[in-house]
Every structure is written in structure tokens, then in C-alpha cells.
N, C-alpha and C. Protein backbone atom coordinates (compact mmCIF):
# COMPACT_ATOMS: atom_id res chain seq x y z
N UNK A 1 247.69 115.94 191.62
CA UNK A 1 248.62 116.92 192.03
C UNK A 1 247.94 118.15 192.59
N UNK A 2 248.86 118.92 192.72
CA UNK A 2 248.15 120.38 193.57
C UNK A 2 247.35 121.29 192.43
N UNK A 3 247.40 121.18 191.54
CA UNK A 3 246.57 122.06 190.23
C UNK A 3 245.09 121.24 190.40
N UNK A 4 245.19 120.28 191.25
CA UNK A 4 243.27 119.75 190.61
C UNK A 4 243.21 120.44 191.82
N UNK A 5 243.71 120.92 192.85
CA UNK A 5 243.29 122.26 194.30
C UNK A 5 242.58 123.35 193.20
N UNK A 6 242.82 123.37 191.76
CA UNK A 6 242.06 124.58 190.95
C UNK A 6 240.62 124.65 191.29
N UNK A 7 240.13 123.49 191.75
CA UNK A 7 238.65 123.07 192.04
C UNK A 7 238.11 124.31 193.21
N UNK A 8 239.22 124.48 194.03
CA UNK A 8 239.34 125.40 195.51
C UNK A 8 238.71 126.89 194.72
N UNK A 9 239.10 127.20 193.62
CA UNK A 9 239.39 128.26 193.32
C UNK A 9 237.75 128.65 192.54
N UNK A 10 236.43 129.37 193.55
CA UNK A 10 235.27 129.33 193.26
C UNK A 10 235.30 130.16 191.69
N UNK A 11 235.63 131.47 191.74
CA UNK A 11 235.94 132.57 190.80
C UNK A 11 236.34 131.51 189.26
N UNK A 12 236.73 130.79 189.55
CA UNK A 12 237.29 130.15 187.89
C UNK A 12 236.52 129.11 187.62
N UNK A 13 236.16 128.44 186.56
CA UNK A 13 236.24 127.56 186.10
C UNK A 13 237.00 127.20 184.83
N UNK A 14 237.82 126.26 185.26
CA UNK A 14 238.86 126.07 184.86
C UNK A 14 239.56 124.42 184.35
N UNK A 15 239.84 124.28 183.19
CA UNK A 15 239.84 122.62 183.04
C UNK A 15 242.17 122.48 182.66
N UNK A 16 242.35 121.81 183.69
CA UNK A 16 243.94 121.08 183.52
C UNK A 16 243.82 120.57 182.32
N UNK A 17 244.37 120.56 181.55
CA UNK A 17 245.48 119.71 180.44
C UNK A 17 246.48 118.97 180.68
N UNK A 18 247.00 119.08 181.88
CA UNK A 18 248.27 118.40 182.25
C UNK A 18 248.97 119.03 181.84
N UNK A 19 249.51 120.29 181.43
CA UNK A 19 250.07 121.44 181.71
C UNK A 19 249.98 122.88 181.69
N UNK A 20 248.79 122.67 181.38
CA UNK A 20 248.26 124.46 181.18
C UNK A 20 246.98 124.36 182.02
N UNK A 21 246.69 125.28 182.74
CA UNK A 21 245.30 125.36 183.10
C UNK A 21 244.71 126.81 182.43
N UNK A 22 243.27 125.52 181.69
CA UNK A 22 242.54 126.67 180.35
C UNK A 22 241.20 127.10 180.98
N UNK A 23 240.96 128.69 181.15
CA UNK A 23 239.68 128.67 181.73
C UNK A 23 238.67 129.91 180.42
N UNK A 24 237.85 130.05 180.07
CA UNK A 24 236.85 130.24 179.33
C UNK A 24 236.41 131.60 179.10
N UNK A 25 237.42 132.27 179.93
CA UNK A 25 236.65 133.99 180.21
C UNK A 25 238.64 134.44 180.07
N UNK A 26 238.47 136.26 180.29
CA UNK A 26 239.59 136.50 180.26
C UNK A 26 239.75 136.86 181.72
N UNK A 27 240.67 136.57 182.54
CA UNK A 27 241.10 136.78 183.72
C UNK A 27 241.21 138.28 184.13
N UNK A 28 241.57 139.05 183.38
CA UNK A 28 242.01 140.20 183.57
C UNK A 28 243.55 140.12 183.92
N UNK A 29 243.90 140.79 184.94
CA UNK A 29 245.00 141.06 185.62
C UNK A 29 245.17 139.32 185.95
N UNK A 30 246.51 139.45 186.10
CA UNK A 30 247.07 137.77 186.92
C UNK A 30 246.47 137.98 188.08
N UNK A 31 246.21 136.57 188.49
CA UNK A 31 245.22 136.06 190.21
C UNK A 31 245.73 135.00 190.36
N UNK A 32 245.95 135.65 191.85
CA UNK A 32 246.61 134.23 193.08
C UNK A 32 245.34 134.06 194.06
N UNK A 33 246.11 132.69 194.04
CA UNK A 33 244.60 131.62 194.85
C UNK A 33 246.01 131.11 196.06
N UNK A 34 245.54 130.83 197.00
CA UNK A 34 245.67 129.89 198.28
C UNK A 34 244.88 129.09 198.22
N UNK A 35 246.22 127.83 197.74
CA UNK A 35 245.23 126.50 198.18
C UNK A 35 245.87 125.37 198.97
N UNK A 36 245.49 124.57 199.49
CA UNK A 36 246.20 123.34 200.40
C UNK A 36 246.38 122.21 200.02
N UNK A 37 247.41 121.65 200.09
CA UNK A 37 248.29 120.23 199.63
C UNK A 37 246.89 119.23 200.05
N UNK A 38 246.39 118.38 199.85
CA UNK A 38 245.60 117.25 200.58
C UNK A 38 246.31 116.19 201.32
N UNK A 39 248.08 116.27 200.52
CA UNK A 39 248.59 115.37 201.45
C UNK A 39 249.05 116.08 202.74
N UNK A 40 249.77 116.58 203.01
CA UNK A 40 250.37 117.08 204.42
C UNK A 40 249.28 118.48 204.60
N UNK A 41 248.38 119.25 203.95
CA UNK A 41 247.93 120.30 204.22
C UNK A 41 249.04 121.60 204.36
N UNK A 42 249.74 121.53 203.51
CA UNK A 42 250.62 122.78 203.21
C UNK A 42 249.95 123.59 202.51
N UNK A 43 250.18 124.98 202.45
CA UNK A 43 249.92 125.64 201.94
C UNK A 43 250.63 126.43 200.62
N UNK A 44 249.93 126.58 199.19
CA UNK A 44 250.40 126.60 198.33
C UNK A 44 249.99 127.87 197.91
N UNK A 45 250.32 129.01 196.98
CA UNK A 45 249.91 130.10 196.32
C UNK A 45 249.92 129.82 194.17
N UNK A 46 249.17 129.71 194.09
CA UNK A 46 249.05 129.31 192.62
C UNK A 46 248.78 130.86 192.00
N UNK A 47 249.34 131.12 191.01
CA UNK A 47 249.47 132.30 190.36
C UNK A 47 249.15 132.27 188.89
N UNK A 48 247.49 132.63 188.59
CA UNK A 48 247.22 132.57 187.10
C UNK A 48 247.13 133.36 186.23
N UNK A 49 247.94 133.15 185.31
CA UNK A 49 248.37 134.70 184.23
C UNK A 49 247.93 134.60 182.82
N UNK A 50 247.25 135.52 182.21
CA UNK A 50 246.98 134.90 180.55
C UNK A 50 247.70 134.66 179.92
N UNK A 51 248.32 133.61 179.06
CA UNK A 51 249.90 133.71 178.10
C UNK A 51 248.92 133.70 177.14
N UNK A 52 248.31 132.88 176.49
CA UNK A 52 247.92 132.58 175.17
C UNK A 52 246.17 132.79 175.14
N UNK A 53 245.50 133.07 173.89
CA UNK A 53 244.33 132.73 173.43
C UNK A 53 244.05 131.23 172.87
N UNK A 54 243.26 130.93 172.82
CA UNK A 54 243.34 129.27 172.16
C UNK A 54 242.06 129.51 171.21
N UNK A 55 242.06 129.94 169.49
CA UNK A 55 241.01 129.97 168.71
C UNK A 55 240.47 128.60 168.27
N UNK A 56 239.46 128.48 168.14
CA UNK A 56 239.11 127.10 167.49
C UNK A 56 239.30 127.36 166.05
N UNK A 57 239.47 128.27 165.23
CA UNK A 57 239.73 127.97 163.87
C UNK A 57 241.28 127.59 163.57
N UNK A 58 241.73 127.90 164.60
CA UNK A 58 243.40 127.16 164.41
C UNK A 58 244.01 126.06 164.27
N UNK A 59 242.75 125.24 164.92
CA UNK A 59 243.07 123.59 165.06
C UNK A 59 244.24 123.57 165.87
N UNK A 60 244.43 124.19 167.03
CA UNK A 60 245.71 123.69 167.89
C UNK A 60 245.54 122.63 168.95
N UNK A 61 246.54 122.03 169.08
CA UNK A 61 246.65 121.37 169.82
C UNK A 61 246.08 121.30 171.41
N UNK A 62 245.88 122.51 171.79
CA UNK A 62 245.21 122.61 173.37
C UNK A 62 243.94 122.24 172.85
N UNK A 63 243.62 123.50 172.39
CA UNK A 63 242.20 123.19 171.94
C UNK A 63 241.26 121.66 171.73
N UNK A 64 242.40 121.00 171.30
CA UNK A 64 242.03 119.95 171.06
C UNK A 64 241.91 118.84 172.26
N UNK A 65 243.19 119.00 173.05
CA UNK A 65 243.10 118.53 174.44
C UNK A 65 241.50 119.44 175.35
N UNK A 66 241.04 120.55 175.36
CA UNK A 66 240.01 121.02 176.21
C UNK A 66 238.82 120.41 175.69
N UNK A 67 238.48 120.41 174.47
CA UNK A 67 237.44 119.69 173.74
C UNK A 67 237.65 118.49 174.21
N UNK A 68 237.89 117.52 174.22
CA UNK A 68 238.34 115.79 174.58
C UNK A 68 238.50 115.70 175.68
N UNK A 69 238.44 116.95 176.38
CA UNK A 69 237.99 116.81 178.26
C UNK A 69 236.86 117.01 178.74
N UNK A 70 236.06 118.08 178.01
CA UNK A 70 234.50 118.22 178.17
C UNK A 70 234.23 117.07 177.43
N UNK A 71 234.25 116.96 176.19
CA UNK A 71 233.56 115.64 176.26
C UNK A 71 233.61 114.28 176.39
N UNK A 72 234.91 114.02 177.06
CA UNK A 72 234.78 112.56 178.15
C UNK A 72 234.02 112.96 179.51
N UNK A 73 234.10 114.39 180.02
CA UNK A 73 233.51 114.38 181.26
C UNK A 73 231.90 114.32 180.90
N UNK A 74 231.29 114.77 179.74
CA UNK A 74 229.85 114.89 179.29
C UNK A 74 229.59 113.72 179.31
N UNK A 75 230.13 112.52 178.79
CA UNK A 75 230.16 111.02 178.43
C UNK A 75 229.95 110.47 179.71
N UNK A 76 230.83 110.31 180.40
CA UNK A 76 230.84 109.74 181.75
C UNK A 76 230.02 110.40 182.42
N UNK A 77 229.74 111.74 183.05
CA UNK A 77 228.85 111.79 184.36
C UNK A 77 227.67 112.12 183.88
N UNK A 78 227.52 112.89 182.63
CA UNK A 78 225.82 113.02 182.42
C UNK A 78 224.93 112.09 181.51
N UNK A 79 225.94 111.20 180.83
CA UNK A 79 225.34 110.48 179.83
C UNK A 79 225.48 108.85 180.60
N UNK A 80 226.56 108.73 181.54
CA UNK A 80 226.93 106.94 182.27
C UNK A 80 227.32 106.30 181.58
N UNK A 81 227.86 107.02 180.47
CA UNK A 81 228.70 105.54 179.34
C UNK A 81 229.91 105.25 180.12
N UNK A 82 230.36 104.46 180.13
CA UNK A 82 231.97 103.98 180.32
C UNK A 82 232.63 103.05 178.83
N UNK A 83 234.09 103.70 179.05
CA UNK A 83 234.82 103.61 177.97
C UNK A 83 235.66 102.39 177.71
N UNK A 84 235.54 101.77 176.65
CA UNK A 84 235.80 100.69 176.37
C UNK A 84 236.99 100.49 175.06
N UNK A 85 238.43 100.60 175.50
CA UNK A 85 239.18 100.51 174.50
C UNK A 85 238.41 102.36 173.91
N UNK A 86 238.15 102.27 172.92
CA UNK A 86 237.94 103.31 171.75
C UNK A 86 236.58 104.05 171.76
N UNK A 87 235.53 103.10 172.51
CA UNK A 87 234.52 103.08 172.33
C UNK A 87 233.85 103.34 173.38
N UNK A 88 232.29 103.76 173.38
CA UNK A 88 231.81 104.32 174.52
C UNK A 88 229.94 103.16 174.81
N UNK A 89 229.96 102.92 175.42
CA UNK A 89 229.24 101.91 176.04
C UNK A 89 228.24 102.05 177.37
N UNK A 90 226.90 102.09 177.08
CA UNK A 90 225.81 101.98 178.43
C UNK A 90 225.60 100.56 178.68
N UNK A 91 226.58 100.98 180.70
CA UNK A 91 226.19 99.31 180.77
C UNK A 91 224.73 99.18 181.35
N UNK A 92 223.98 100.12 181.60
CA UNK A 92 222.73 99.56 181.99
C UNK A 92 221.93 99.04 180.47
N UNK A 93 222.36 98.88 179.09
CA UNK A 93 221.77 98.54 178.54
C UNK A 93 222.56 97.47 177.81
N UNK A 94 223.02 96.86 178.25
CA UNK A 94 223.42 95.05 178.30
C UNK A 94 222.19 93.98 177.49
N UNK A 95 222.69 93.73 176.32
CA UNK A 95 222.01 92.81 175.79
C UNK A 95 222.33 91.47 175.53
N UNK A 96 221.95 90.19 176.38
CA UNK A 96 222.69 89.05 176.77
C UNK A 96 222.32 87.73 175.65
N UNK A 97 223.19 87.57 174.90
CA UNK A 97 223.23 86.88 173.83
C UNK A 97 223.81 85.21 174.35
N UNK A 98 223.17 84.26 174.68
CA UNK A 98 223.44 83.23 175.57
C UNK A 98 223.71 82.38 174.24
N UNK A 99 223.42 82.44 173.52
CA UNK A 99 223.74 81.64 172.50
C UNK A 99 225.09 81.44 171.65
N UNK A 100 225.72 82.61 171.99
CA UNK A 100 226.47 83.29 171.73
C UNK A 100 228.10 82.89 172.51
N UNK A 101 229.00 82.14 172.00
CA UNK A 101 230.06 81.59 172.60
C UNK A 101 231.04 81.40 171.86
């Protein structure tokens, strides 16, 4: 959708939840970004405002979604595991059990 255009937006880093976008610093004042549709190239104005803090001693629920996004993205692009059902797996280290049927 048009929120992963957040990528457009150099000044933030910023991770979707699929409905909140959580970024790591305090914004200050609300900030609008111009960004463009990829499908038709429309132009969109996204407007980001602080509502909430998210503490980690709270155990809330976002929190818990932002954690479980850094670390599937840590998993996958810096480590090359791919995910298997539950589980996390290096396929360059394949150990072939022929005996085994």
C-alpha cells in the first residue's frame, strides 16, 4: 500500500505495523511527506503526528508487533535464515541424510 512510500520519507525511520507507523525518535511537531502511488503515480500527502509512546515495560501489544519486525527483518537479510512453519532455518547449511526415507 501507499504507507510502505514511508521508505520515500529520508528524515524517518520508520517500521508499519499494519496500522500504525512506529518510528524511534520523537517527531516533534506533526510532518507531512509527499509521496507517489507506484501504481498510477498520484500524488499523496501523508501526515505524521505523535498519538502514543510505546514503553517496553508495559508489554503492549505494538511493542510487541515492532520487536517481531526487527527481528524477522534481522533473521532474513542479515543472518539468510528462511522461515519454516515456526522455525528458522540456513539453507546453505543442508545436511543430506540419504539414508533417511
Amino acid at each position: 500500500g501507499l504507507l510502505l512510500s514511508v521508505g520515500q520519507m529520508r528524515d524517518v525511520n520508520a517500521i508499519y505495523t499494519g496500522q500504525t507507523v512506529v518510528v524511534p525518535t520523537d517527531l516533534g511537531q506533526e510532518k507531512k511527506y509527499e509521496v507517489a502511488s507506484r501504481r498510477n503515480g498520484e500524488r499523496y500527502t501523508i501526515t505524521l503526528t505523535l498519538t502514543t509512546r510505546i514503553e517496553p515495560s508495559e508489554g503492549s501489544e505494538v511493542f510487541f508487533q515492532v520487536v517481531n519486525r526487527i527481528f524477522n527483518s534481522v533473521v532474513k537479510r542479515f543472518m539468510g535464515l528462511e522461515r519454516i512453519r515456526r522455525d528458522y532455518f540456513n539453507p546453505n547449511a543442508v545436511i543430506d541424510i540419504s539414508r533417511h526415507r
